[in-house]
N, C-alpha and C. Protein backbone atom coordinates (compact mmCIF):
# COMPACT_ATOMS: atom_id res chain seq x y z
N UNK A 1 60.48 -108.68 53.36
CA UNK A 1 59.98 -107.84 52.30
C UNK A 1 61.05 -107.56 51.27
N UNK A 2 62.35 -107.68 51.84
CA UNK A 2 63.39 -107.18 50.70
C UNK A 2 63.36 -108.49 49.65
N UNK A 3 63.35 -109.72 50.21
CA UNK A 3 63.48 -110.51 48.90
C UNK A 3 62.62 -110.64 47.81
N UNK A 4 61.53 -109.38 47.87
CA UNK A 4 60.75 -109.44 46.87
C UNK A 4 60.97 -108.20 46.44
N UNK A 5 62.16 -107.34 46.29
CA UNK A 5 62.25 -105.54 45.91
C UNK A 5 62.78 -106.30 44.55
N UNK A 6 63.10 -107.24 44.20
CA UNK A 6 63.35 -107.26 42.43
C UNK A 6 62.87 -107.39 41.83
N UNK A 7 61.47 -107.65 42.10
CA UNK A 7 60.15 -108.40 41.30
C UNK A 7 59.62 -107.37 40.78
N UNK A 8 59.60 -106.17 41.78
CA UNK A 8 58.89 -104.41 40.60
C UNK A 8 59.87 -103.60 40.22
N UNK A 9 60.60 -104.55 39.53
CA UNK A 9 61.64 -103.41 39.00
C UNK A 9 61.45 -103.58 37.31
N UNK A 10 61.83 -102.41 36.34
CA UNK A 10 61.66 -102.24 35.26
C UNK A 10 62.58 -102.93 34.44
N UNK A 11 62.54 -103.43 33.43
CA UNK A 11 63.41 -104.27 32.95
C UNK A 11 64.09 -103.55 31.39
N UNK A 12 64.68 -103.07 31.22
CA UNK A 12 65.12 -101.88 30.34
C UNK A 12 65.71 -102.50 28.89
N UNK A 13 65.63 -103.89 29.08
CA UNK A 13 65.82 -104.61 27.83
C UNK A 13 64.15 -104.86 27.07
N UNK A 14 63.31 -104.36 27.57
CA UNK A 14 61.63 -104.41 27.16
C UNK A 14 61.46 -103.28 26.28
N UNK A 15 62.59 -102.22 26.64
CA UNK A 15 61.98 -101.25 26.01
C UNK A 15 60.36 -100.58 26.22
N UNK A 16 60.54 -99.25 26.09
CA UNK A 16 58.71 -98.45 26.49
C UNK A 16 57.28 -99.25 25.89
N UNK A 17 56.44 -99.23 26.24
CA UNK A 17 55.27 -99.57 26.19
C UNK A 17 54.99 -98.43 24.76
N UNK A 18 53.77 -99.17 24.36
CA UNK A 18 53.08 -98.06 23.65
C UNK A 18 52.37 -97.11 24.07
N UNK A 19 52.14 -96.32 23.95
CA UNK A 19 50.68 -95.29 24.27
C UNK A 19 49.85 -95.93 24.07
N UNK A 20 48.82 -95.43 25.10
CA UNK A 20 47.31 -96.56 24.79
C UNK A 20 46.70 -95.25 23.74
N UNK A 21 46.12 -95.91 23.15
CA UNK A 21 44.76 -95.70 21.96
C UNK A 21 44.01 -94.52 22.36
N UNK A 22 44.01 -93.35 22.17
CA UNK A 22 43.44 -91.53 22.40
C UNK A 22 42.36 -91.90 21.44
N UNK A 23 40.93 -91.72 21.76
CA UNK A 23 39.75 -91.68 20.81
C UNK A 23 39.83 -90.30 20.60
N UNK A 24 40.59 -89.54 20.12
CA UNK A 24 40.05 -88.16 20.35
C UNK A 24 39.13 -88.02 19.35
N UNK A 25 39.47 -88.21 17.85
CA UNK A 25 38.59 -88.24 16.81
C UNK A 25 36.80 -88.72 17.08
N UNK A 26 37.33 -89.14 17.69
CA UNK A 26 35.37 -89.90 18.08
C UNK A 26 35.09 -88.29 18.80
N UNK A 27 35.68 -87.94 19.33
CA UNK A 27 35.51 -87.03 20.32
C UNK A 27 34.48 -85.65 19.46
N UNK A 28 35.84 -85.57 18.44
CA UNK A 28 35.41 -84.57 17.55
C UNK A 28 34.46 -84.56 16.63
N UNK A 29 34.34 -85.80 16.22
CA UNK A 29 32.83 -86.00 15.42
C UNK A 29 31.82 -86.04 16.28
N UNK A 30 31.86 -86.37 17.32
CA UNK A 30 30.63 -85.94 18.00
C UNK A 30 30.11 -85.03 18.43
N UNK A 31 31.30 -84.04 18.65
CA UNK A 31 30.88 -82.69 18.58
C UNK A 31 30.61 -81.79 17.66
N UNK A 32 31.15 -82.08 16.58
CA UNK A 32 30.77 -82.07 14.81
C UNK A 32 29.27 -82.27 14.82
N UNK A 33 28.89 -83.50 15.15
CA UNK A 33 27.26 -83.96 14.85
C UNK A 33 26.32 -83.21 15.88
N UNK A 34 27.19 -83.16 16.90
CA UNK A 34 26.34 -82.02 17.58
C UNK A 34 25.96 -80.63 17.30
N UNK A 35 27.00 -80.24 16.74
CA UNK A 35 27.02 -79.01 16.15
C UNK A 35 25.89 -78.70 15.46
N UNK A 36 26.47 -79.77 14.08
CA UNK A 36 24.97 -79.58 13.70
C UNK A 36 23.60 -80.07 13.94
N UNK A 37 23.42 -81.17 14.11
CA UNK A 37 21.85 -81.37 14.91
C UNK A 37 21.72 -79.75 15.57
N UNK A 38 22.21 -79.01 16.56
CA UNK A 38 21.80 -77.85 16.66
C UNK A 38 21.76 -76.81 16.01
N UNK A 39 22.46 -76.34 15.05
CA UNK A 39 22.73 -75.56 14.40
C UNK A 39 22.11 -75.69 13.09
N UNK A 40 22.00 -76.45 12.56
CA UNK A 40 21.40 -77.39 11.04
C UNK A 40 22.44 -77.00 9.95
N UNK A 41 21.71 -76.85 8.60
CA UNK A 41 22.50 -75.56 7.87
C UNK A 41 23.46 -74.69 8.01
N UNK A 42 23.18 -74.19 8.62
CA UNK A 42 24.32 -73.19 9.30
C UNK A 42 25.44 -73.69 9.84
N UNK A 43 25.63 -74.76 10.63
CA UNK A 43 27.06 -75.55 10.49
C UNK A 43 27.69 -76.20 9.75
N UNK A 44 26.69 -76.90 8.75
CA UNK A 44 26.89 -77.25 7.67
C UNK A 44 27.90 -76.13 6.43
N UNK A 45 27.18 -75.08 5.86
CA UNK A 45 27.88 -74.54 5.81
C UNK A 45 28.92 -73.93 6.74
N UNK A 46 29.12 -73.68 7.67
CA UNK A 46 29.91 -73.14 8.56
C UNK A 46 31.35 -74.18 8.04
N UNK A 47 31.12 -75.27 8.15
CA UNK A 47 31.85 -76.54 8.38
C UNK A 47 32.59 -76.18 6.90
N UNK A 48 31.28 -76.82 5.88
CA UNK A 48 31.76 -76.57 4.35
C UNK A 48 32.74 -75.94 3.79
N UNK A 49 32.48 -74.51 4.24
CA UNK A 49 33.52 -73.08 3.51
C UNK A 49 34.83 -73.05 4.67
N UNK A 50 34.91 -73.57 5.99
CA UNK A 50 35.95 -73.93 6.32
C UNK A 50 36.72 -74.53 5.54
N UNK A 51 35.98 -76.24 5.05
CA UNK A 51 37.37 -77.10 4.28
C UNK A 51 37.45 -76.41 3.07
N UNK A 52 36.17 -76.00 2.27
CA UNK A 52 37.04 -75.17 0.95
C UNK A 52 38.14 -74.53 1.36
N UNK A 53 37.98 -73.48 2.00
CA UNK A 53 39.26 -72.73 2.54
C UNK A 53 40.51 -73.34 2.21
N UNK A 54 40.31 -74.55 3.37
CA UNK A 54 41.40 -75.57 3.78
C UNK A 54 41.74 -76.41 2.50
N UNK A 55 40.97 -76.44 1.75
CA UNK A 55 41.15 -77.58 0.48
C UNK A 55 41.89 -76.65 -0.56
N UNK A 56 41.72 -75.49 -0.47
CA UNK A 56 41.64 -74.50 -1.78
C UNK A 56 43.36 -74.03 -1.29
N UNK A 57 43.35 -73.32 -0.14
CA UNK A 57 45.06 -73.69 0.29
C UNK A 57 45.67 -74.14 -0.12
N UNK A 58 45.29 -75.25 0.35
CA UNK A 58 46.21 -77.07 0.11
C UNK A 58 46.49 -77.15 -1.28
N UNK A 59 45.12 -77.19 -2.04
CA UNK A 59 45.79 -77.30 -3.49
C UNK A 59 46.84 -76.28 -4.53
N UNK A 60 46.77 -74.92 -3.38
CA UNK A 60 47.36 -73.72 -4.07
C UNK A 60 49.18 -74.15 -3.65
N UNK A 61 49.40 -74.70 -2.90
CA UNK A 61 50.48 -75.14 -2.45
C UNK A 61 50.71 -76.67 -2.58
N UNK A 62 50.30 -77.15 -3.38
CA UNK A 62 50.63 -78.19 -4.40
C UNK A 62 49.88 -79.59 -4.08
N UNK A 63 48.65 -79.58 -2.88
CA UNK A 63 48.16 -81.19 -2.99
C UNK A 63 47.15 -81.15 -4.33
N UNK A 64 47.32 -82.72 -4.36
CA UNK A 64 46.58 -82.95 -5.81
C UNK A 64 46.08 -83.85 -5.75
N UNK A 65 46.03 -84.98 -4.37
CA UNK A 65 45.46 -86.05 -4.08
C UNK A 65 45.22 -85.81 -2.43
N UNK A 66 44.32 -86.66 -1.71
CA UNK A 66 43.54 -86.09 -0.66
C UNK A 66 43.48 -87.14 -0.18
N UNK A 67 43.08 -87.42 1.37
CA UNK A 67 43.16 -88.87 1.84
C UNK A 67 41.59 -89.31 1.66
N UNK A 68 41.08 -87.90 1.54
CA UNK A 68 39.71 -88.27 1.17
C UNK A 68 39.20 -89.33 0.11
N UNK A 69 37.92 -89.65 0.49
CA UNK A 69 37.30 -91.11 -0.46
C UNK A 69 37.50 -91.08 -1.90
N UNK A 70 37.45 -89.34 -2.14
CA UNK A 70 37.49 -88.56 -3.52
C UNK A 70 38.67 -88.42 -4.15
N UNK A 71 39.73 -88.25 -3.11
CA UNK A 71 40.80 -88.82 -4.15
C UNK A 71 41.15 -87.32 -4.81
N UNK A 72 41.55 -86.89 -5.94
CA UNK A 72 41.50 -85.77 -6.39
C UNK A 72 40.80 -83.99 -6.14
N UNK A 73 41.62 -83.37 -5.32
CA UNK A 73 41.29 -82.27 -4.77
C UNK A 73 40.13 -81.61 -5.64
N UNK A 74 40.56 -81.38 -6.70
CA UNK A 74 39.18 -81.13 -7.67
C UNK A 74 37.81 -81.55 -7.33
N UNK A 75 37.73 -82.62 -7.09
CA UNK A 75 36.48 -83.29 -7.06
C UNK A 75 36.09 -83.15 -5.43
N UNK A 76 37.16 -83.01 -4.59
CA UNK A 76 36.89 -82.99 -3.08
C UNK A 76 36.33 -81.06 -2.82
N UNK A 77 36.93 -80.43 -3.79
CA UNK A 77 36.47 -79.05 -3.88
C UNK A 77 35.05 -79.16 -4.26
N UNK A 78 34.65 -79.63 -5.48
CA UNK A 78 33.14 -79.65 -5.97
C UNK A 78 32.50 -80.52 -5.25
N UNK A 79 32.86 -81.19 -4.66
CA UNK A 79 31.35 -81.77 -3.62
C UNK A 79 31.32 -80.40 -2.23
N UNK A 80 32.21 -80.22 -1.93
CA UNK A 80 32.38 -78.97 -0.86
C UNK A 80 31.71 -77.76 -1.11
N UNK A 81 31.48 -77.38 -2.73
CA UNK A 81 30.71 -76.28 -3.21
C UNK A 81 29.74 -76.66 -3.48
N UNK A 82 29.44 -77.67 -3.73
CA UNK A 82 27.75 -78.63 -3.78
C UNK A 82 27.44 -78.63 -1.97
N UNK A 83 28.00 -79.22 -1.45
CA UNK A 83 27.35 -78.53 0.05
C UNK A 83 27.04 -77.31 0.29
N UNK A 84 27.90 -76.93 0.41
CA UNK A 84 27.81 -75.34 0.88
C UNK A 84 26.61 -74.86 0.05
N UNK A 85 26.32 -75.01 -1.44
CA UNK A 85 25.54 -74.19 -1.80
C UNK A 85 24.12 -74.58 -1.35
N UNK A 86 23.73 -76.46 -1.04
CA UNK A 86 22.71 -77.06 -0.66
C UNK A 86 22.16 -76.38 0.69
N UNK A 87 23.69 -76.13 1.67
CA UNK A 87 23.36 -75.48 3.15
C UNK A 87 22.63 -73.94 3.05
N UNK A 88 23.29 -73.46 2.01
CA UNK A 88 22.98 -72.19 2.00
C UNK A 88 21.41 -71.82 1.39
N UNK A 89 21.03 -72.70 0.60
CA UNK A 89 20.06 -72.68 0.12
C UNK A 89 18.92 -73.30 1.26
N UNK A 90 19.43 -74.30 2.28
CA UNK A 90 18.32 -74.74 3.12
C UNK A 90 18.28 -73.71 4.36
N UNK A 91 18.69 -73.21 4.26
CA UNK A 91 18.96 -72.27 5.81
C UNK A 91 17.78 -71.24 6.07
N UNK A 92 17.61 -70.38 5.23
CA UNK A 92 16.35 -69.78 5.38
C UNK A 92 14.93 -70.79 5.32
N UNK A 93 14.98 -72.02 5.01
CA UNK A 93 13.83 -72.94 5.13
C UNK A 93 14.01 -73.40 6.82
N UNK A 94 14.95 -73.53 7.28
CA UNK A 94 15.75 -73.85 8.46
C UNK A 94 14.97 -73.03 9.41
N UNK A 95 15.42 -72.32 9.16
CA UNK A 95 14.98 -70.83 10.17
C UNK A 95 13.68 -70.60 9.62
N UNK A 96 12.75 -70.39 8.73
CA UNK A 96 11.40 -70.27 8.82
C UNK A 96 10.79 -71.44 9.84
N UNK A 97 11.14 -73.00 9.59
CA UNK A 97 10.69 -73.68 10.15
C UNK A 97 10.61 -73.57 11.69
N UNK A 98 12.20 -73.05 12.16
CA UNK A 98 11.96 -73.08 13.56
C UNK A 98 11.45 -71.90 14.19
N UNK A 99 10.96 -70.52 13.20
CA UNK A 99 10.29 -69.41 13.56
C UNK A 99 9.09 -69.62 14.00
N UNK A 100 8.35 -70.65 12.68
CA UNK A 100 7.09 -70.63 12.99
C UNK A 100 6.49 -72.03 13.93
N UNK A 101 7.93 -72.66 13.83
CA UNK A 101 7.81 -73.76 15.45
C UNK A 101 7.75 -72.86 16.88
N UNK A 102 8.13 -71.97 16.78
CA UNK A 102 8.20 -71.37 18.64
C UNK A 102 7.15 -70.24 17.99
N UNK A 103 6.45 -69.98 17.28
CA UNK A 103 5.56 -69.10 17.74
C UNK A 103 3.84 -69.46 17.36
């Protein structure tokens, strides 16, 4: 058995492996989409006035470009206030619907 103890040994000129590949992000959008499928509206906005928050920050402390598709914080702000106001406006349709679904 000993003439085979060199064969599992680490070879330190290889240098470390990588980390394998963390989906966490998948993770989180799915709990994102879950969110809302249950929630509707209401996470929607919920979600929305979070990133304003987060966007409105960011730009107060100097971003001016975004990794977002949008590119220019400006414009990543006004689609964020175009949600939010769409969520806010569907939410009481939201909730009538599922009032007069359970009763």
């Amino acid at each position: 058995m000993s003439e085979f103890a060199h064969l599992n040994q680490r070879d330190a000129s290889v240098g470390d492996p990588a980390p394998p590949f963390d989906p966490l992000r998948l993770c989180v959008y799915t709990t994102v989409a879950l969110l809302t499928v249950v929630l509707g509206p209401i996470a929607l906005l919920a979600f929305s006035s979070l990133a304003i928050a987060g966007y409105a920050k960011a730009r107060r402390r100097g971003l001016l470009r975004s990794r977002c598709k949008l590119g220019d914080t400006r414009l990543v702000l006004a689609y964020l206030a175009v949600v939010a106001v769409a969520a806010a406006v569907a939410t009481p349709f939201w909730v009538a619907f599922w009032v007069q679904w359970w009763t």
